[in-house]
C-alpha atoms as a PDB file:
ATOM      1  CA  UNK A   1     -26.504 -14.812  28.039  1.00  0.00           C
ATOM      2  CA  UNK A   2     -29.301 -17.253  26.852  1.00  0.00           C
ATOM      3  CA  UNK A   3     -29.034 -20.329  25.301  1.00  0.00           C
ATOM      4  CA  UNK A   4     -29.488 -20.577  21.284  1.00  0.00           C
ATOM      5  CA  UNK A   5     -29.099 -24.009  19.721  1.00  0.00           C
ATOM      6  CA  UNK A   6     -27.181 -25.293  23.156  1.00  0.00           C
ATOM      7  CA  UNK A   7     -24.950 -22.248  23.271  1.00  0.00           C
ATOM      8  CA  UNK A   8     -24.846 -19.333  25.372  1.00  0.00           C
ATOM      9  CA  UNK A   9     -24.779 -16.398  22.986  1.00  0.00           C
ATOM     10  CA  UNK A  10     -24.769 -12.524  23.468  1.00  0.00           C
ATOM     11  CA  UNK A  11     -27.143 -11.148  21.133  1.00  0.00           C
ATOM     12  CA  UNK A  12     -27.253  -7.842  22.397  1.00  0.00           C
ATOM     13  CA  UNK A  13     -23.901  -6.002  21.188  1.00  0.00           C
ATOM     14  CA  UNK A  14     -23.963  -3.552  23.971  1.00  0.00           C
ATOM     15  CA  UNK A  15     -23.792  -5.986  26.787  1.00  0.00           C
ATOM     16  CA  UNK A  16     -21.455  -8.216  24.913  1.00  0.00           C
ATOM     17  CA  UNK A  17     -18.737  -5.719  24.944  1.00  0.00           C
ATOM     18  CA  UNK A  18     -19.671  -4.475  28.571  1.00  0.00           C
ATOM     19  CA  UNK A  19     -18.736  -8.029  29.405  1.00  0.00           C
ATOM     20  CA  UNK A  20     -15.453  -7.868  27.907  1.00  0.00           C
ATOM     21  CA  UNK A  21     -14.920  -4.282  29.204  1.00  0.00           C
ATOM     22  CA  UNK A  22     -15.114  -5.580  32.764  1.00  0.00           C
ATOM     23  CA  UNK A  23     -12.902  -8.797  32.465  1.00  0.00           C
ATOM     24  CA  UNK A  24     -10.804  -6.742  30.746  1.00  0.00           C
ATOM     25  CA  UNK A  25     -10.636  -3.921  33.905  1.00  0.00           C
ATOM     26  CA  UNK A  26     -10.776  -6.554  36.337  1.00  0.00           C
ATOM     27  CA  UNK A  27      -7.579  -8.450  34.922  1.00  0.00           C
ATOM     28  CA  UNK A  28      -9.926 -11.482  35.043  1.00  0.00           C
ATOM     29  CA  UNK A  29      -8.384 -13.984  32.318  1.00  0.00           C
ATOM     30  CA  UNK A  30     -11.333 -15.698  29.905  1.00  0.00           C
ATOM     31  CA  UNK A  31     -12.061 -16.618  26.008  1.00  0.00           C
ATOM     32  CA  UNK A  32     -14.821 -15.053  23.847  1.00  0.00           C
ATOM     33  CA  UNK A  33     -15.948 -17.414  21.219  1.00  0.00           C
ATOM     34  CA  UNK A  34     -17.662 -16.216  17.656  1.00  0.00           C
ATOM     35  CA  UNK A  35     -20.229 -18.491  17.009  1.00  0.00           C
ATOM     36  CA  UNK A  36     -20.476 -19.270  12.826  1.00  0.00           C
ATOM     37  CA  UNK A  37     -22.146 -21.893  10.778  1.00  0.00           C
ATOM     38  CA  UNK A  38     -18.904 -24.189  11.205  1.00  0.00           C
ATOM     39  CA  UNK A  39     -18.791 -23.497  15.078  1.00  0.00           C
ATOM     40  CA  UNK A  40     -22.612 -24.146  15.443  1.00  0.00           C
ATOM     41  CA  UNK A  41     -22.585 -27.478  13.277  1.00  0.00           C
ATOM     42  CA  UNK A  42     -18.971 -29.100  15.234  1.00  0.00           C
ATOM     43  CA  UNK A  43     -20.851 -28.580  18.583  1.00  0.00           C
ATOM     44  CA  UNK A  44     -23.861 -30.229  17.744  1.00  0.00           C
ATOM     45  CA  UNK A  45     -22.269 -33.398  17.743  1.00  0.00           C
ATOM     46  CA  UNK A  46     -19.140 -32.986  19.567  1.00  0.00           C
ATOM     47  CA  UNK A  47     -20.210 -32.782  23.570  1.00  0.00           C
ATOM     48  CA  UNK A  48     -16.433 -31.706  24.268  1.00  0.00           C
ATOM     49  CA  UNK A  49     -16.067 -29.057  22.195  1.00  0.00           C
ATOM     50  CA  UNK A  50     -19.508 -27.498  22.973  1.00  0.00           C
ATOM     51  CA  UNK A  51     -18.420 -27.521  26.652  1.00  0.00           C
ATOM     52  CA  UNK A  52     -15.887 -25.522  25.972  1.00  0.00           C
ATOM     53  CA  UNK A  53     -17.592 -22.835  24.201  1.00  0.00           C
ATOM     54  CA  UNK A  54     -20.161 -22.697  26.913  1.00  0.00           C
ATOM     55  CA  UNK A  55     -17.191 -22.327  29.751  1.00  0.00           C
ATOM     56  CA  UNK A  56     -16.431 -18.594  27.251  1.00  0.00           C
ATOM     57  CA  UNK A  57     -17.006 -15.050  29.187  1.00  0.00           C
ATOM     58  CA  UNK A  58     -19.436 -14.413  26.464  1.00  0.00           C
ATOM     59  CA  UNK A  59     -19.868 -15.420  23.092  1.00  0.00           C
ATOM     60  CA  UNK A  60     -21.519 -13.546  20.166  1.00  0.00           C
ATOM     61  CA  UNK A  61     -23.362 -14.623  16.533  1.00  0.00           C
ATOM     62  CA  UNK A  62     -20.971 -14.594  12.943  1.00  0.00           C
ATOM     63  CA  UNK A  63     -24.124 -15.587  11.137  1.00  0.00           C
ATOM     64  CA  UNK A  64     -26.824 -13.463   9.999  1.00  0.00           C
ATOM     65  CA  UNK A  65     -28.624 -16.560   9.016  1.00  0.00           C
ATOM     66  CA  UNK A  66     -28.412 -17.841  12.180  1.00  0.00           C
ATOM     67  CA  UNK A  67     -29.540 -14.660  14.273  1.00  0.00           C
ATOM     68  CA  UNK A  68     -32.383 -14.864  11.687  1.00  0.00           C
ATOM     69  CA  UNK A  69     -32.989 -18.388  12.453  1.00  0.00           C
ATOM     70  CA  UNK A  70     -32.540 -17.473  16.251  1.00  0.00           C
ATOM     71  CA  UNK A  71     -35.139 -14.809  15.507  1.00  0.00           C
ATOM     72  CA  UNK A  72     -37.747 -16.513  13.892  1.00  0.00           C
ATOM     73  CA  UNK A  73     -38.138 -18.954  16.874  1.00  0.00           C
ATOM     74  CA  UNK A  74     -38.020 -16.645  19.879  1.00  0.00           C
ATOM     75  CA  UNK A  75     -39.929 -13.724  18.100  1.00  0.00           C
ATOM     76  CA  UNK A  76     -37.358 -11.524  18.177  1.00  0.00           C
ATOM     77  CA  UNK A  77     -35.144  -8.935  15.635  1.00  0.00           C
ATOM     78  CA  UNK A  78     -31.079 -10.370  16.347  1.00  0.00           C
ATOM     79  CA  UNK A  79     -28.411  -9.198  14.635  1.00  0.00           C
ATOM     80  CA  UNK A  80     -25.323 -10.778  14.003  1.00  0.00           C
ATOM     81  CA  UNK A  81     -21.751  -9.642  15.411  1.00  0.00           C
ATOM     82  CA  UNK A  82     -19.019 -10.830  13.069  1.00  0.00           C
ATOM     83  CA  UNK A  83     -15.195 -11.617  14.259  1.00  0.00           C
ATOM     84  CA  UNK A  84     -13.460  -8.883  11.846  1.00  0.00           C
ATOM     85  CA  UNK A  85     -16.260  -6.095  13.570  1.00  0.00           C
ATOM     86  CA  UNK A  86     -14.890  -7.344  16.624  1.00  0.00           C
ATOM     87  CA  UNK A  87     -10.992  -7.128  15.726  1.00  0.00           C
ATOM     88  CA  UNK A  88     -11.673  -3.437  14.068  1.00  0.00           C
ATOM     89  CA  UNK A  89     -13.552  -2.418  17.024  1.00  0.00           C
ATOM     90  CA  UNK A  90     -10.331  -3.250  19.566  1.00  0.00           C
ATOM     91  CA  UNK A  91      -7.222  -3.432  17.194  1.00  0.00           C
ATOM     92  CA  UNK A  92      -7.028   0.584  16.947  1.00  0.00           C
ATOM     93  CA  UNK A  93      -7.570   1.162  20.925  1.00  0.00           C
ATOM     94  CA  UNK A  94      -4.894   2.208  23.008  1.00  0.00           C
ATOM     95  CA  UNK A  95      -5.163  -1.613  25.117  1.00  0.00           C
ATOM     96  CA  UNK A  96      -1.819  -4.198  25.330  1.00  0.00           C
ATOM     97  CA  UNK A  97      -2.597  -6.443  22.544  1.00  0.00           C
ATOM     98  CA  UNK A  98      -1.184  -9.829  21.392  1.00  0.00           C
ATOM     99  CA  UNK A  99      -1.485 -11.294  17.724  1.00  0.00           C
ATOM    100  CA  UNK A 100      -1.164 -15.234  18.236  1.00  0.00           C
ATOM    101  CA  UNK A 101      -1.171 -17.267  15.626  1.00  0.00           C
ATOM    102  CA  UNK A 102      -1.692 -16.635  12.181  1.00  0.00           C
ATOM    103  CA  UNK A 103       1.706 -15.239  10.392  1.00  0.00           C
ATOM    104  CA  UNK A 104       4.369 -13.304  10.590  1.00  0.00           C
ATOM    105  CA  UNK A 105       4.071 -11.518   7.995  1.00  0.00           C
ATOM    106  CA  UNK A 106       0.213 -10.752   8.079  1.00  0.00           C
ATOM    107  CA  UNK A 107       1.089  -9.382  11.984  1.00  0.00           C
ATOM    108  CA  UNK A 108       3.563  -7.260  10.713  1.00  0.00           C
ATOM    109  CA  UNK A 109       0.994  -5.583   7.695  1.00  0.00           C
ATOM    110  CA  UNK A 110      -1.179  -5.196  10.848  1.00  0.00           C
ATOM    111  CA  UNK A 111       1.229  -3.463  12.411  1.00  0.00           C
ATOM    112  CA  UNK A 112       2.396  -1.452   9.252  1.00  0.00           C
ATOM    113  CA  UNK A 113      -1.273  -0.680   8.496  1.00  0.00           C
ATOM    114  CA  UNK A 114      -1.816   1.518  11.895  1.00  0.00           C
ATOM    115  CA  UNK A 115       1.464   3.252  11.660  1.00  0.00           C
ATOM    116  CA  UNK A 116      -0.314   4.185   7.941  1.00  0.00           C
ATOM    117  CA  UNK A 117      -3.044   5.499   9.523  1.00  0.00           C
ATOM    118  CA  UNK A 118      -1.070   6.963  11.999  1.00  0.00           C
ATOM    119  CA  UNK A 119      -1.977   5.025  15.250  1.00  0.00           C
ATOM    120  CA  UNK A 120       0.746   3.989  17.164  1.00  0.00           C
ATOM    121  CA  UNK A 121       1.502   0.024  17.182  1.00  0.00           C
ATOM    122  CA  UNK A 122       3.782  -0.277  19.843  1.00  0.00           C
ATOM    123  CA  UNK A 123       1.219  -1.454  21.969  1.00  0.00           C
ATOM    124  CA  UNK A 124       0.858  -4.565  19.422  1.00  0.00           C
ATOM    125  CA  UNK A 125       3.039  -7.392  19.433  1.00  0.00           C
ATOM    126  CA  UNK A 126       2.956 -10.683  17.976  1.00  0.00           C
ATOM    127  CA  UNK A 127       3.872 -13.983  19.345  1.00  0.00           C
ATOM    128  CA  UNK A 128       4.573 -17.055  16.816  1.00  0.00           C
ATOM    129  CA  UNK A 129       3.054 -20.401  17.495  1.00  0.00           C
ATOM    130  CA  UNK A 130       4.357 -23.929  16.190  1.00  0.00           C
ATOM    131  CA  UNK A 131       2.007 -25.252  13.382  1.00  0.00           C
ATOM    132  CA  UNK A 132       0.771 -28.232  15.810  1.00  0.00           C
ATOM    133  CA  UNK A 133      -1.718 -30.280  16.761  1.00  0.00           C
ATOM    134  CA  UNK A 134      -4.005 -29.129  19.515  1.00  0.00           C
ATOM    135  CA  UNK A 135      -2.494 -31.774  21.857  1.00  0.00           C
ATOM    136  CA  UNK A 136       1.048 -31.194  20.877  1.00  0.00           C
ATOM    137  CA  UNK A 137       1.311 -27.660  22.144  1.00  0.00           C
ATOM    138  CA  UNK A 138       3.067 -26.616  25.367  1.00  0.00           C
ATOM    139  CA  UNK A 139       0.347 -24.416  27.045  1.00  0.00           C
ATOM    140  CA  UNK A 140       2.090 -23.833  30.137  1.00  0.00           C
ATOM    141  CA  UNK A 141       5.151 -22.982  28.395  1.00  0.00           C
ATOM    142  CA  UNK A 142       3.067 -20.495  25.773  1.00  0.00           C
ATOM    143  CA  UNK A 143       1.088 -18.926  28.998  1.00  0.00           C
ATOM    144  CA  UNK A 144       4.794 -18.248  30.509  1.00  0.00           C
ATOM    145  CA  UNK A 145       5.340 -16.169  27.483  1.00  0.00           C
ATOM    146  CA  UNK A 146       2.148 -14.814  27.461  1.00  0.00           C
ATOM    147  CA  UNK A 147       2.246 -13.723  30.860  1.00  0.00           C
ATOM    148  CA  UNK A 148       5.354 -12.141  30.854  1.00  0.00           C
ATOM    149  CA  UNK A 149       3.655  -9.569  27.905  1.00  0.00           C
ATOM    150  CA  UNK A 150       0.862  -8.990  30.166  1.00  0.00           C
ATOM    151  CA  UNK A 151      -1.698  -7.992  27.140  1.00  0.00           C
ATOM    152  CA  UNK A 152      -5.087  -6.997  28.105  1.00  0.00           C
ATOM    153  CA  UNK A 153      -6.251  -8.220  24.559  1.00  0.00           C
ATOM    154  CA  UNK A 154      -5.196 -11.850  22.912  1.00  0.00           C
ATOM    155  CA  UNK A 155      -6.145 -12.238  19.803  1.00  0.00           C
ATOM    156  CA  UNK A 156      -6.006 -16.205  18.400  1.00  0.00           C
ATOM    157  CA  UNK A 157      -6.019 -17.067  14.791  1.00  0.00           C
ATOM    158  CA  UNK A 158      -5.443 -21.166  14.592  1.00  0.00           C
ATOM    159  CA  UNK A 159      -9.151 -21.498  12.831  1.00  0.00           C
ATOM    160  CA  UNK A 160     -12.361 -23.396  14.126  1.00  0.00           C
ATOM    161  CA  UNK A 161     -12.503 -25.827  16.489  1.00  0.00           C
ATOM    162  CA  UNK A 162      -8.641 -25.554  16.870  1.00  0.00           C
ATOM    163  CA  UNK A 163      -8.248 -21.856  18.480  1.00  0.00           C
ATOM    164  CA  UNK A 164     -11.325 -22.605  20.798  1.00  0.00           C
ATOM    165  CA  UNK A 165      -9.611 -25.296  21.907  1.00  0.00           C
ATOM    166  CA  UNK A 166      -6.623 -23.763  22.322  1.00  0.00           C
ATOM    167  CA  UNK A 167      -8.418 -20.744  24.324  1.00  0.00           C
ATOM    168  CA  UNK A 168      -9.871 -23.409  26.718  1.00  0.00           C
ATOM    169  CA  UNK A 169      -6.770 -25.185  27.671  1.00  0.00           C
ATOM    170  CA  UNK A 170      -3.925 -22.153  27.713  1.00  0.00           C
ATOM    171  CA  UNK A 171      -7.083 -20.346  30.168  1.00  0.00           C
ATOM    172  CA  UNK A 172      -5.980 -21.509  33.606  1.00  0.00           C
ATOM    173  CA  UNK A 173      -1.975 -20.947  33.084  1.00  0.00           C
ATOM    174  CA  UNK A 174      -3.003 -17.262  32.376  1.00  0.00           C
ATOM    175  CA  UNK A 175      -2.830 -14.437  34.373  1.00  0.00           C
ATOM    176  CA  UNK A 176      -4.578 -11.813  32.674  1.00  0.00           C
ATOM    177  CA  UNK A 177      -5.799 -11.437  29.096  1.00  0.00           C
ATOM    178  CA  UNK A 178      -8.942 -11.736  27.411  1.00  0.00           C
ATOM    179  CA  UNK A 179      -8.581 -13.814  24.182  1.00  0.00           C
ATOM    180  CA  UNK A 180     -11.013 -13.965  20.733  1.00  0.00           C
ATOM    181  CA  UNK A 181     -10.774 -16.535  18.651  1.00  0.00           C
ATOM    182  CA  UNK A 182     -11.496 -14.901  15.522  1.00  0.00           C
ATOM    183  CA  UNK A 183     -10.511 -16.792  12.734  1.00  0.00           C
ATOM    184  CA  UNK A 184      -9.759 -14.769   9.424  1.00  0.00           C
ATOM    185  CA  UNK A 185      -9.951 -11.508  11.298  1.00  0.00           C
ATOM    186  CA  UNK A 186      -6.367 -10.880  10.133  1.00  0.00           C
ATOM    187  CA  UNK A 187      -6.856 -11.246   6.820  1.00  0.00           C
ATOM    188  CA  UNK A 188      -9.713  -8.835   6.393  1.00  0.00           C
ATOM    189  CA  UNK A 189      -7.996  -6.140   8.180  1.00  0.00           C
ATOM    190  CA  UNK A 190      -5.245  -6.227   6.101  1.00  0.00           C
ATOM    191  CA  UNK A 191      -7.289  -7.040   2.895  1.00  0.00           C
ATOM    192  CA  UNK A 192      -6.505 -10.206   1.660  1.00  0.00           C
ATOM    193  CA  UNK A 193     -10.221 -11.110   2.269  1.00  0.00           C
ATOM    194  CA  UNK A 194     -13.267  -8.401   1.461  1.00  0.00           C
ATOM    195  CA  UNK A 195     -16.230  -7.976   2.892  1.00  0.00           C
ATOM    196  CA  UNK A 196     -18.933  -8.675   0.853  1.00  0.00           C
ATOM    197  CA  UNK A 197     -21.591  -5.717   0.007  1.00  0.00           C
ATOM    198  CA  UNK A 198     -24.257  -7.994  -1.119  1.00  0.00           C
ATOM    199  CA  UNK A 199     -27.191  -8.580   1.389  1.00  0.00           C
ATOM    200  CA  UNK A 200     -30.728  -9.587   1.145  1.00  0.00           C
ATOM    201  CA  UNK A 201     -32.619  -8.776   4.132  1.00  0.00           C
ATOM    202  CA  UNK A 202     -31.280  -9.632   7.063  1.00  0.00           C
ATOM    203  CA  UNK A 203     -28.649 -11.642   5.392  1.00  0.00           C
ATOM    204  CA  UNK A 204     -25.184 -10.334   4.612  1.00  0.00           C
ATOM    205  CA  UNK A 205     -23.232 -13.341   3.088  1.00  0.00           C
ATOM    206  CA  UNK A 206     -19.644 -12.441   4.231  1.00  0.00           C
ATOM    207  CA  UNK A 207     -19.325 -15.850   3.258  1.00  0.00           C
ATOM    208  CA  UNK A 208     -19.488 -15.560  -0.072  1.00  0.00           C
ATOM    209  CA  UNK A 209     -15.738 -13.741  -0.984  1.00  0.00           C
ATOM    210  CA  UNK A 210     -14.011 -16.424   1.505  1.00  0.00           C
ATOM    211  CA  UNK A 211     -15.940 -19.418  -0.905  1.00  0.00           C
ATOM    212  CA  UNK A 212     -14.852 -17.818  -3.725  1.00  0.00           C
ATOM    213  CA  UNK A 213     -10.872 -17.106  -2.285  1.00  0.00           C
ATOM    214  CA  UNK A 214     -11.198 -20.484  -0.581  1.00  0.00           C
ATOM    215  CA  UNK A 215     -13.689 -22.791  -2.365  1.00  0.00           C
ATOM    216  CA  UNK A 216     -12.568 -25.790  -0.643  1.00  0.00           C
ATOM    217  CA  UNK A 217     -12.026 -25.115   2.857  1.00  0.00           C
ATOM    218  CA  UNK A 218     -15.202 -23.023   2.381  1.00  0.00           C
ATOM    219  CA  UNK A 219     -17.559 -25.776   0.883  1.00  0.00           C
ATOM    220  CA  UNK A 220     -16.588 -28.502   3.936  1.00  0.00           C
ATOM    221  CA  UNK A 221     -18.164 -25.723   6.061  1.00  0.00           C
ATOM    222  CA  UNK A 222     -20.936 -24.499   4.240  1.00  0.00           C
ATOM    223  CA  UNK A 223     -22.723 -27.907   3.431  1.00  0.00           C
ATOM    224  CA  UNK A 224     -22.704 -29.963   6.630  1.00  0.00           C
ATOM    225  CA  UNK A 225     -24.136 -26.387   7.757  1.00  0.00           C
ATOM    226  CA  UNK A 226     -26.883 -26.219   5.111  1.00  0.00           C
ATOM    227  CA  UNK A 227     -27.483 -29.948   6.128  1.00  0.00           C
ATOM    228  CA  UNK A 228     -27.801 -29.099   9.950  1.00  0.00           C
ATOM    229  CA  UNK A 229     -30.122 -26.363   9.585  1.00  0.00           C
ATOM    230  CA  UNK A 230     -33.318 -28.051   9.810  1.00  0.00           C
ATOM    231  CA  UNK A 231     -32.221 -30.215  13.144  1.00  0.00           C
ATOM    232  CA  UNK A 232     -30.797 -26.726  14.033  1.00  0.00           C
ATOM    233  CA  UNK A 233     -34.413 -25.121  13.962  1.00  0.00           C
ATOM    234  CA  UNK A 234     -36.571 -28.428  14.933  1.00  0.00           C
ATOM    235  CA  UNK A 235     -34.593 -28.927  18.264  1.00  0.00           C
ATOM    236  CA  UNK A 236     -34.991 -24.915  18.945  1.00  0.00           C
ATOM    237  CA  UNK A 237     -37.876 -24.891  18.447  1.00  0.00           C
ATOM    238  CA  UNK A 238     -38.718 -27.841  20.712  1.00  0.00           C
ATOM    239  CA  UNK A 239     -36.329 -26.284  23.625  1.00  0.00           C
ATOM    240  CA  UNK A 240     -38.509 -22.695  23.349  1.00  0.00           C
ATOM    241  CA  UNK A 241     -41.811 -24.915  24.442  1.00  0.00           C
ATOM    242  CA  UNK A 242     -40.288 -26.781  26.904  1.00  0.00           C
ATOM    243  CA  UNK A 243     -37.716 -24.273  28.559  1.00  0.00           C
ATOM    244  CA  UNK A 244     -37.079 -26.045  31.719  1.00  0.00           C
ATOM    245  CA  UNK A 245     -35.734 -29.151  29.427  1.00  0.00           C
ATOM    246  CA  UNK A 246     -32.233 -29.270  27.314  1.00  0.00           C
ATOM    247  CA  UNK A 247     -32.493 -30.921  24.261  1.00  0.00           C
END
């Protein structure tokens, strides 16, 4: 991986899942992280958290305008890699999979929505967590459970920064397991959110149907974001002539 914006991020999709094929072989435990708008704008001023997405296996782009950006500055064509891509691409395969977080119910429509397309979910199960604050949770405790599942696949819904977090500090209790913190993955598998068909160029807007289903959460993202961009592309674009230098 390279660095983009002071994050290591996979941009080609091939070699991001070889990456998570091996670990995945290997039984070697780690966290992939999905790099968004929100994800990119919390680690430019929060050292801690971008440490931790740094310490991730691999991480990919849920941005088309920030592969664009990317893009732009290195003179190259990026494409993004979005979180529910990610969950379709595993959640039908025949690999030991944990839903954590998120709720109940939506893991069970997961569940109900293979059996309706005829794939066989008893290789899915789903393991509560206690609506907590990041420091309030038992991660030695959780890992015990985990580990006693053995998934190859963990799949953490808590939202960003919170299931990054999460990822980072449950890591060293597990024993196996490769975890994604993918956000509202759930909830576009099992429809509650769409994916958008509008796109203009390169850009794809999934955005757009969560700000309208979510105008609130959505907005605190979206404008710090828009507000970031330039210092986003100025600092880039300073670290691309001076390679040797982080900035």
């Amino acid at each position: 991986m390279n660095k983009y914006f002071n994050i290591y991020i996979e941009f080609n999709h091939t070699t991001f899942y070889s990456i998570i094929e091996e670990s995945i072989r290997v039984e070697r435990p780690g966290y992939v992280c999905i790099i968004d708008g929100n994800v990119l704008t919390i680690s430019q001023t929060n050292p801690i958290y971008l440490n931790v997405l740094n310490e991730a296996i691999v991480n990919t782009c849920d941005g088309s305008s920030i592969a664009m950006m990317a893009g732009i500055i290195h003179k190259q064509k990026y494409r993004a890699l979005n979180g529910p891509e990610i969950f379709n691409n595993y959640i039908e395969k025949n690999y030991k999979q944990l839903l954590l977080g998120g709720t109940v119910s939506i893991s069970n429509r997961i569940k109900a929505q293979l059996k309706q397309k005829g794939i066989d979910s008893d290789n899915i199960l789903i393991l509560p967590l206690p609506f907590l604050k990041i420091d309030d949770f038992d991660f030695e405790r959780i890992a015990y459970e985990i580990n006693l599942i053995k998934p190859d696949i963990i799949w953490v819904s808590l939202g960003a920064p919170k299931q990054e977090i999460f990822m980072n500090r449950i890591l060293p209790f597990l024993d196996k397991g490769v975890m994604f913190g993918i956000g509202a993955a759930f909830n576009f598998y099992v429809g509650d959110l769409k994916m958008t068909t509008f796109q203009l160029g390169g850009l794809k807007f999934i955005w757009l149907n969560r700000l309208i289903n979510e105008p609130k959460k959505l907005t605190k993202r979206i404008i710090p974001y828009l507000l970031t961009i330039p210092f986003l592309f100025l600092n880039e674009l300073k670290r691309k002539k001076r390679p040797n230098q982080n900035i």
